[in-house]
N, C-alpha and C. Protein backbone atom coordinates (compact mmCIF):
# COMPACT_ATOMS: atom_id res chain seq x y z
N UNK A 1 -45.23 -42.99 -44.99
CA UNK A 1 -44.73 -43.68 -46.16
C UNK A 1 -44.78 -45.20 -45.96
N UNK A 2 -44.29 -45.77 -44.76
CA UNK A 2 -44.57 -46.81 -44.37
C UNK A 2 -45.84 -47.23 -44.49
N UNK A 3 -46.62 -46.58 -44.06
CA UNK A 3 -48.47 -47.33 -44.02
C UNK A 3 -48.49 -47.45 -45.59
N UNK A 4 -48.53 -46.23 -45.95
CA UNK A 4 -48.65 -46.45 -47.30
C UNK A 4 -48.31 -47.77 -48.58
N UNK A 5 -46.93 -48.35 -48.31
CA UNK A 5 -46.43 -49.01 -48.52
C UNK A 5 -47.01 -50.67 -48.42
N UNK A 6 -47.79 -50.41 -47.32
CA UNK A 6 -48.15 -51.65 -46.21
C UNK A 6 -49.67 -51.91 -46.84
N UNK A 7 -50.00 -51.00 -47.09
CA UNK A 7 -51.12 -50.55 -47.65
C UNK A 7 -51.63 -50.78 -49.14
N UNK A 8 -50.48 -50.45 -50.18
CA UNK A 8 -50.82 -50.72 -51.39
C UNK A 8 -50.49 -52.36 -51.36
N UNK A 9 -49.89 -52.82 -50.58
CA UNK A 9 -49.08 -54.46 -50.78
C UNK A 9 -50.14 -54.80 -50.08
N UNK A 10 -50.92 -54.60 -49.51
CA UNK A 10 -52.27 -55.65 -49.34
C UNK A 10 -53.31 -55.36 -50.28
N UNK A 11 -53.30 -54.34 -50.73
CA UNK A 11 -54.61 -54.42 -52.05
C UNK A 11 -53.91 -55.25 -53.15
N UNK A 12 -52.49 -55.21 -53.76
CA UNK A 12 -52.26 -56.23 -54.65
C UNK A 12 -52.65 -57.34 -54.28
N UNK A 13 -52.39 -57.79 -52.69
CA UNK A 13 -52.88 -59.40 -52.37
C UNK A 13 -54.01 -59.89 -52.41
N UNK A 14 -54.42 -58.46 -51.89
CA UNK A 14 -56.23 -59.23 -52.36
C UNK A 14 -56.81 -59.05 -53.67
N UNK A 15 -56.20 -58.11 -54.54
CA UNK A 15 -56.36 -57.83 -55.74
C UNK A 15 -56.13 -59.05 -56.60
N UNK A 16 -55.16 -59.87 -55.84
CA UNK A 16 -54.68 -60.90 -57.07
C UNK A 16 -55.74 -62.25 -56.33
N UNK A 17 -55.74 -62.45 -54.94
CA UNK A 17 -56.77 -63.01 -54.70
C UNK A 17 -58.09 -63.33 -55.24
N UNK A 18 -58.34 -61.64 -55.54
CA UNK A 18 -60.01 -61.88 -56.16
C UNK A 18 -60.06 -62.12 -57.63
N UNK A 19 -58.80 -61.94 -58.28
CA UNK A 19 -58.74 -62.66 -59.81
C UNK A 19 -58.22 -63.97 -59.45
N UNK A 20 -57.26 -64.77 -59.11
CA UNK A 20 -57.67 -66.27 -58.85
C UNK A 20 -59.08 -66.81 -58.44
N UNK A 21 -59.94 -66.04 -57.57
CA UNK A 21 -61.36 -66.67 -57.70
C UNK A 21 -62.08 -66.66 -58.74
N UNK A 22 -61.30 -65.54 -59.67
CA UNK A 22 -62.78 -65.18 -60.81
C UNK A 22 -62.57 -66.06 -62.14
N UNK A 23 -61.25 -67.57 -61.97
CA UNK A 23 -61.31 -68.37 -62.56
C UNK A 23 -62.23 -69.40 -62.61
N UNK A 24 -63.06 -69.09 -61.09
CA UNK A 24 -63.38 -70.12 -60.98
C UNK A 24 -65.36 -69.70 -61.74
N UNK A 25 -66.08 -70.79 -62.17
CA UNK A 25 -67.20 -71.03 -62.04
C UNK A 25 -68.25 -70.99 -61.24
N UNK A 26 -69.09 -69.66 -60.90
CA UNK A 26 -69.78 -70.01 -59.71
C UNK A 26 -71.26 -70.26 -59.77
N UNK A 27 -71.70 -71.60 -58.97
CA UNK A 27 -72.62 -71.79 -58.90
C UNK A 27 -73.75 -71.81 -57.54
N UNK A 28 -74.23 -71.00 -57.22
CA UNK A 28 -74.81 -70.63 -55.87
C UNK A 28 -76.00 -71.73 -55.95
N UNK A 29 -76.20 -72.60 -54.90
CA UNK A 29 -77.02 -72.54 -54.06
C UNK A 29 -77.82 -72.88 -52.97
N UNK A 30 -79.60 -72.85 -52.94
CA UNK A 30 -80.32 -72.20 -51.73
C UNK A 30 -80.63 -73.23 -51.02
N UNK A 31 -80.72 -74.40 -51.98
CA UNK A 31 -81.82 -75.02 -51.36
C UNK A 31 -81.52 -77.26 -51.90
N UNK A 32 -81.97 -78.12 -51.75
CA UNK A 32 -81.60 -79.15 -51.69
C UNK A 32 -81.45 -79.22 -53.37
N UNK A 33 -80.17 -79.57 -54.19
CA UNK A 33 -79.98 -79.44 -55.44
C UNK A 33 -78.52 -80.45 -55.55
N UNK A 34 -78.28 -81.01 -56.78
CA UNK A 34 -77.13 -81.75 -57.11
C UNK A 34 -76.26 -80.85 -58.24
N UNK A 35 -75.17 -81.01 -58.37
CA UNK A 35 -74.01 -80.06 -59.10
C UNK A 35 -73.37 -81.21 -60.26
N UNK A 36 -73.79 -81.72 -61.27
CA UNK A 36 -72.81 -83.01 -61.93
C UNK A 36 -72.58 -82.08 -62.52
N UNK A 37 -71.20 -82.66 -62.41
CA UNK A 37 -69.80 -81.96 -63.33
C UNK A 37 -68.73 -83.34 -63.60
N UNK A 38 -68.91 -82.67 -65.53
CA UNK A 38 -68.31 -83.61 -66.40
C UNK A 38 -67.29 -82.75 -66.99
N UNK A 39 -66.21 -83.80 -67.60
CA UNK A 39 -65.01 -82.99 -68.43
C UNK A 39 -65.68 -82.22 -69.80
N UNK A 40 -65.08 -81.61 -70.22
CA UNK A 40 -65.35 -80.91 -71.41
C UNK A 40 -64.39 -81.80 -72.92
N UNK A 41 -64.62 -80.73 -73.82
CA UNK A 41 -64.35 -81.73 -75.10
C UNK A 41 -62.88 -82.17 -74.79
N UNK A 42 -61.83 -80.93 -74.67
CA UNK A 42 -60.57 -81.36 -74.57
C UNK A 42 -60.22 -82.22 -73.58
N UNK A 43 -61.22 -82.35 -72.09
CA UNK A 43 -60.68 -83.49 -71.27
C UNK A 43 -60.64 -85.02 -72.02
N UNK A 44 -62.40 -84.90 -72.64
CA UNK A 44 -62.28 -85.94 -73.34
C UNK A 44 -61.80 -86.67 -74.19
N UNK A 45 -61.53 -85.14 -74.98
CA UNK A 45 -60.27 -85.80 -76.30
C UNK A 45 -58.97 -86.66 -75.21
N UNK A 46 -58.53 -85.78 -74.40
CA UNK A 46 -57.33 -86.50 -73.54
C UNK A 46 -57.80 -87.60 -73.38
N UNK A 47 -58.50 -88.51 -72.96
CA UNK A 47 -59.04 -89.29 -72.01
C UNK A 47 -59.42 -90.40 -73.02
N UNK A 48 -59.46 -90.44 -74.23
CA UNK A 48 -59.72 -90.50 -75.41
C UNK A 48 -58.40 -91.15 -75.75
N UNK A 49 -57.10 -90.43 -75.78
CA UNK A 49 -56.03 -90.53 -76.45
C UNK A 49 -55.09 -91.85 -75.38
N UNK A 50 -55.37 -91.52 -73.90
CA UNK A 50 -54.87 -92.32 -72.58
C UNK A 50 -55.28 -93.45 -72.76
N UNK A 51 -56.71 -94.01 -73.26
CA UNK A 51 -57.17 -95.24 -72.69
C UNK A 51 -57.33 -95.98 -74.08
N UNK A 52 -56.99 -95.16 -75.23
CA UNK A 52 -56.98 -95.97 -76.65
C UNK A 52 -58.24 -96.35 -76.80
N UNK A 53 -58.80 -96.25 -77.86
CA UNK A 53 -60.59 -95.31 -79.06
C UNK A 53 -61.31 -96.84 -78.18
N UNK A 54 -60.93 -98.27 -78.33
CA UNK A 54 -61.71 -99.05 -77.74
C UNK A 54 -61.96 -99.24 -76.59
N UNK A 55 -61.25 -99.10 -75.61
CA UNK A 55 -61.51 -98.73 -73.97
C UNK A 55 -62.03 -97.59 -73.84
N UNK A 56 -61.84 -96.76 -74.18
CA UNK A 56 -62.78 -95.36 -73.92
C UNK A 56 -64.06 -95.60 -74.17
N UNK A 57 -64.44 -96.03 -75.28
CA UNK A 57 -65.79 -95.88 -75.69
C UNK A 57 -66.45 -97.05 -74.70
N UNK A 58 -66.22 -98.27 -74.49
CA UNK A 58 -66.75 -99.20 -73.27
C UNK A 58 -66.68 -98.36 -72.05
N UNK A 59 -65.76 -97.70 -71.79
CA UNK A 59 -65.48 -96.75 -70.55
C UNK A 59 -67.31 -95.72 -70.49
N UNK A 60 -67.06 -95.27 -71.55
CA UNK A 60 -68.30 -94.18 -71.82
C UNK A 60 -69.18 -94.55 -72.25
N UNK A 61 -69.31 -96.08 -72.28
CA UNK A 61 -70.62 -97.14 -72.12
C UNK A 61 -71.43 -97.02 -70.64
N UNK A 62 -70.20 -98.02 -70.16
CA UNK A 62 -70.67 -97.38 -68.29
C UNK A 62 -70.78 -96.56 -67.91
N UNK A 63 -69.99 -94.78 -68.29
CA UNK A 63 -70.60 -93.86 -67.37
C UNK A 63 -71.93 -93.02 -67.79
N UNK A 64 -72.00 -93.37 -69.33
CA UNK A 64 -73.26 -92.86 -69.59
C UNK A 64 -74.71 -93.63 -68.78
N UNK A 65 -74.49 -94.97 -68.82
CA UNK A 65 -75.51 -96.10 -68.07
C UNK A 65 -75.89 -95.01 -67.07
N UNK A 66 -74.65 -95.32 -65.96
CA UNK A 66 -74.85 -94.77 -64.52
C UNK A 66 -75.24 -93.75 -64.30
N UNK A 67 -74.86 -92.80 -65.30
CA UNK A 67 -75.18 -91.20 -65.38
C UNK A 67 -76.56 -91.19 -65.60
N UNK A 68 -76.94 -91.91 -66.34
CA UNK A 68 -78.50 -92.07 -66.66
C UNK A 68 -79.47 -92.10 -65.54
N UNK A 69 -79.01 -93.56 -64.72
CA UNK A 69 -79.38 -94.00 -63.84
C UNK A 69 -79.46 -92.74 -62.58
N UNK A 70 -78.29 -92.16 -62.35
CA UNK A 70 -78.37 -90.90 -61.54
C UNK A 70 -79.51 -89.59 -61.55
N UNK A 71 -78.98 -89.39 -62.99
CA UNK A 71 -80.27 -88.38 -63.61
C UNK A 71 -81.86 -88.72 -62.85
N UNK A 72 -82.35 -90.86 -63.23
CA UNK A 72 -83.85 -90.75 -63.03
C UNK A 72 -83.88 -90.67 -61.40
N UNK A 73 -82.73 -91.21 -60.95
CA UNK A 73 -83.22 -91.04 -59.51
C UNK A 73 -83.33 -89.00 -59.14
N UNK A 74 -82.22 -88.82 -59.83
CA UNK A 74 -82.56 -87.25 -59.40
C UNK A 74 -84.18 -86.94 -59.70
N UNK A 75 -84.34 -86.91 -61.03
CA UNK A 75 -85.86 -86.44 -61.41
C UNK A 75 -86.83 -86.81 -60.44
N UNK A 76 -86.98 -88.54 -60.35
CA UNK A 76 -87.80 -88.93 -59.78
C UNK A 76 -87.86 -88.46 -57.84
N UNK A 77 -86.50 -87.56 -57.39
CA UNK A 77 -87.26 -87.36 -56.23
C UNK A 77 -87.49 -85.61 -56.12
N UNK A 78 -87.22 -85.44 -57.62
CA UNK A 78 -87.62 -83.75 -57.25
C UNK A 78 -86.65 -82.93 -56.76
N UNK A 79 -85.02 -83.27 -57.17
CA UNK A 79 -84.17 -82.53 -56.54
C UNK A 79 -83.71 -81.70 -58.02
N UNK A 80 -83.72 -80.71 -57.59
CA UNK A 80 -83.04 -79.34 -58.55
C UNK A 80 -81.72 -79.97 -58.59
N UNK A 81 -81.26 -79.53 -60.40
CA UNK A 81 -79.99 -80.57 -60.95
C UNK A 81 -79.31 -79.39 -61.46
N UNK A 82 -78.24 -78.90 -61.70
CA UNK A 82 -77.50 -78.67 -62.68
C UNK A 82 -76.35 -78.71 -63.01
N UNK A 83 -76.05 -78.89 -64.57
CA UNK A 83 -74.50 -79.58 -65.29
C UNK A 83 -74.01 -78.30 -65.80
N UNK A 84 -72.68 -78.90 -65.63
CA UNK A 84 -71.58 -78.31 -66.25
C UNK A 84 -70.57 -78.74 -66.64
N UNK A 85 -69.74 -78.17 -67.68
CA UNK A 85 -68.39 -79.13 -68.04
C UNK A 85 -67.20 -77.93 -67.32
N UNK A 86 -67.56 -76.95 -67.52
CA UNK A 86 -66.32 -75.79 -67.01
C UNK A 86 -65.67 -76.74 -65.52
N UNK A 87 -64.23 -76.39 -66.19
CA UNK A 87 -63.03 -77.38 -66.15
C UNK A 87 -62.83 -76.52 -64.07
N UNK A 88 -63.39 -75.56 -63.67
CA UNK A 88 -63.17 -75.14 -62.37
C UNK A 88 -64.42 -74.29 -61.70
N UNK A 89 -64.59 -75.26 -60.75
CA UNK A 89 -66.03 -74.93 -60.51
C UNK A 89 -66.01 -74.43 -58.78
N UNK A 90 -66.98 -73.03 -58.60
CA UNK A 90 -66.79 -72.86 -57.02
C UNK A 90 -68.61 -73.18 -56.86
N UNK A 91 -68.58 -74.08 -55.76
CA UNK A 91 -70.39 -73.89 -55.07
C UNK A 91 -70.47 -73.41 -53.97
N UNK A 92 -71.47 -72.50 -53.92
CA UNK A 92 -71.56 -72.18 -52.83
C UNK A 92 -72.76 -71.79 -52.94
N UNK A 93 -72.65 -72.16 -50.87
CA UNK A 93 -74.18 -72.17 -50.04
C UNK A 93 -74.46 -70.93 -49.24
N UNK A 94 -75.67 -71.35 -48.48
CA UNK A 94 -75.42 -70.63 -47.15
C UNK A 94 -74.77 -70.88 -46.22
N UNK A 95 -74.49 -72.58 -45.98
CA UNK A 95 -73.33 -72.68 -45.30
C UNK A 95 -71.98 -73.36 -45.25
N UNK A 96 -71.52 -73.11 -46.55
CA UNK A 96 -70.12 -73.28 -46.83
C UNK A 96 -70.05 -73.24 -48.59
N UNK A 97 -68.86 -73.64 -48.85
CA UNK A 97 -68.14 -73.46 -50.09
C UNK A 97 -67.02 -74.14 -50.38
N UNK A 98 -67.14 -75.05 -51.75
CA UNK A 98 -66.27 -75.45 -52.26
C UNK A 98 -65.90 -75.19 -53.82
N UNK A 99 -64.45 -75.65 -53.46
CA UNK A 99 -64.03 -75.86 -55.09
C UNK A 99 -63.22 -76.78 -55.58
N UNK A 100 -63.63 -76.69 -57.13
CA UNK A 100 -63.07 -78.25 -57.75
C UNK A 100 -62.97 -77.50 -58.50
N UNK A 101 -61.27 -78.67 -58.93
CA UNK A 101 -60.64 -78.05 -60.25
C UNK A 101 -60.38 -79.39 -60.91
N UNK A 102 -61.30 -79.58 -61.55
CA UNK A 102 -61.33 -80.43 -62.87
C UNK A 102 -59.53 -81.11 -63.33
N UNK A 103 -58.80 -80.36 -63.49
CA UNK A 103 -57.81 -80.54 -64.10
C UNK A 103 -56.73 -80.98 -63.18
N UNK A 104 -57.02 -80.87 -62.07
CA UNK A 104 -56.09 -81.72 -61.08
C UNK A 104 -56.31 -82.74 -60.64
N UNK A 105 -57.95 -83.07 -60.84
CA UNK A 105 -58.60 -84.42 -60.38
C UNK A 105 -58.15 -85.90 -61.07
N UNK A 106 -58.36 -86.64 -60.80
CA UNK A 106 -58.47 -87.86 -61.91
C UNK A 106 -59.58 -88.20 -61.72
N UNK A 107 -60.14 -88.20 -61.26
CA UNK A 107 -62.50 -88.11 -61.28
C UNK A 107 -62.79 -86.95 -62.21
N UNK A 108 -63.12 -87.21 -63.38
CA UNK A 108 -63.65 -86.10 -64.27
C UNK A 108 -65.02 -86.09 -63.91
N UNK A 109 -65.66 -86.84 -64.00
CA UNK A 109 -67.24 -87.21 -63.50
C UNK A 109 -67.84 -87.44 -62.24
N UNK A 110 -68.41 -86.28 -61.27
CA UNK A 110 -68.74 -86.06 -60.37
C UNK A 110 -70.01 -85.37 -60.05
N UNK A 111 -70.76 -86.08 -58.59
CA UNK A 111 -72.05 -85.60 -58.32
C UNK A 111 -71.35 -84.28 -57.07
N UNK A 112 -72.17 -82.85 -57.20
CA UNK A 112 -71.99 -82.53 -55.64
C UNK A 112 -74.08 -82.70 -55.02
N UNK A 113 -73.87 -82.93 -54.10
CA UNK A 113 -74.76 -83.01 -53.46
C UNK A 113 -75.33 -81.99 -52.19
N UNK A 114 -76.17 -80.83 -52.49
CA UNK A 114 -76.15 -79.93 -50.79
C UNK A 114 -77.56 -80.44 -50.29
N UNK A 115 -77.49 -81.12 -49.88
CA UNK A 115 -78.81 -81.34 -48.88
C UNK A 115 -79.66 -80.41 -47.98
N UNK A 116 -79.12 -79.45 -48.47
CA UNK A 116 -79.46 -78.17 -46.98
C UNK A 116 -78.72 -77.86 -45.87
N UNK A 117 -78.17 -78.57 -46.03
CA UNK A 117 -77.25 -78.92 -44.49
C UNK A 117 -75.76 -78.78 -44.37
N UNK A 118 -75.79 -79.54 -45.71
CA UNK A 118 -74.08 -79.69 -45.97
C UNK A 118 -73.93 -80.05 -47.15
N UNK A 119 -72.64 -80.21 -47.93
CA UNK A 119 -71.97 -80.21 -48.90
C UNK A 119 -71.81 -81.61 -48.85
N UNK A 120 -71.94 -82.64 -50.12
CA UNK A 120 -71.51 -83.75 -49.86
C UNK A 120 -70.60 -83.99 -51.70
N UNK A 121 -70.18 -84.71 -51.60
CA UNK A 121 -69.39 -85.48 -53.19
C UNK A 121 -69.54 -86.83 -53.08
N UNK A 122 -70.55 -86.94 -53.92
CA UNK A 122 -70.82 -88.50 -54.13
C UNK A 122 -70.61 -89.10 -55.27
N UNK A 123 -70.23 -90.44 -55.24
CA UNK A 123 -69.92 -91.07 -56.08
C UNK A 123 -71.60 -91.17 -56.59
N UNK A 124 -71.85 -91.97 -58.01
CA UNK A 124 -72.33 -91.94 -58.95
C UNK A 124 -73.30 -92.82 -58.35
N UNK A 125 -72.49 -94.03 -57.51
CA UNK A 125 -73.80 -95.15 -56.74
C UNK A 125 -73.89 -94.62 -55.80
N UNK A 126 -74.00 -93.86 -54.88
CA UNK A 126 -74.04 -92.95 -54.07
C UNK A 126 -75.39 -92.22 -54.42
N UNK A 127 -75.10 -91.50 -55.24
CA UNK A 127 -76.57 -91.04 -56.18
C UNK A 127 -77.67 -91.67 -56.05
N UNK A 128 -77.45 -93.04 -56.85
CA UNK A 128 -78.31 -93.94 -57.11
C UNK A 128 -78.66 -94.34 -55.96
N UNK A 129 -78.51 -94.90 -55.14
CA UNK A 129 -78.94 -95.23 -53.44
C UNK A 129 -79.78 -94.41 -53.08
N UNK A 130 -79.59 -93.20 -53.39
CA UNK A 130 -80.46 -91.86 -52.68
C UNK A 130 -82.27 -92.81 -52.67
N UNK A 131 -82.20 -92.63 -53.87
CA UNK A 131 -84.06 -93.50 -54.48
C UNK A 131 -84.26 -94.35 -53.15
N UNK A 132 -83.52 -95.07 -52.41
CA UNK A 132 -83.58 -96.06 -50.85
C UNK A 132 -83.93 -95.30 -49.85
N UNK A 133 -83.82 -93.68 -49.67
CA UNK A 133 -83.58 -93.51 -48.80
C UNK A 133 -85.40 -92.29 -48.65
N UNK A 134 -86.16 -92.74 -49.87
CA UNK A 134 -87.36 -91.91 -50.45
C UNK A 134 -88.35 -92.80 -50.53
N UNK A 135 -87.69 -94.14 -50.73
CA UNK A 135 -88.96 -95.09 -50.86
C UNK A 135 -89.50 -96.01 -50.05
């Protein structure tokens, strides 16, 4: 009765375990690729309402620029890209795994970077630098 006991109380734990992961977003992968992840409408509406309609929009002057700027360096060296706005995101490699939750951050706008090797989070000029390190 005891095992038993011991027994069903670890399948709830992992039971509830594997539904907290299945909040999350998963994006696998293999090989040298970037992960940008942006807020979605309601972050923005927030973000929107915080910084008052004329600072926001200068705000989302500059990050569209930079974002731009990120994008050609991505294209131009041939690295596999993909976006998302989903507010909780898991990546994972072959050798490791992370996660970001959008809604606890105050960085809504973020590069991940796997080089093959490792997991990196780079800032936006971070990105942009990469093009230095190709030419």
């Amino acid at each position: 009765m005891k095992y038993t006991a011991l027994l069903t109380l670890l399948i709830l734990v992992l039971a509830c375990k594997a539904e907290k992961d299945q909040d999350f977003f998963e994006i696998t992968l293999s090989e040298n690729a970037v992960v940008g992840i942006a807020p979605d409408s309601i972050q923005i509406e927030e973000l929107k309402q915080a910084y008052g309609e004329d600072d926001f929009y200068t705000v989302m002057d500059d990050i569209m620029r930079y974002n731009g700027q990120t994008l050609e360096v991505i294209d131009r060296l041939n690295i596999n890209s993909i976006h998302t706005d989903k507010r909780r995101v898991k990546i994972i490699t072959p050798i490791a795994s992370i996660k970001i939750d959008n809604d606890t951050s105050q960085v809504k706008w973020r590069y991940i970077y796997f080089n093959g090797k490792e997991i990196l989070e780079n800032e936006v000029f971070e990105i942009i630098d990469l093009k230095k390190f190709y030419d």
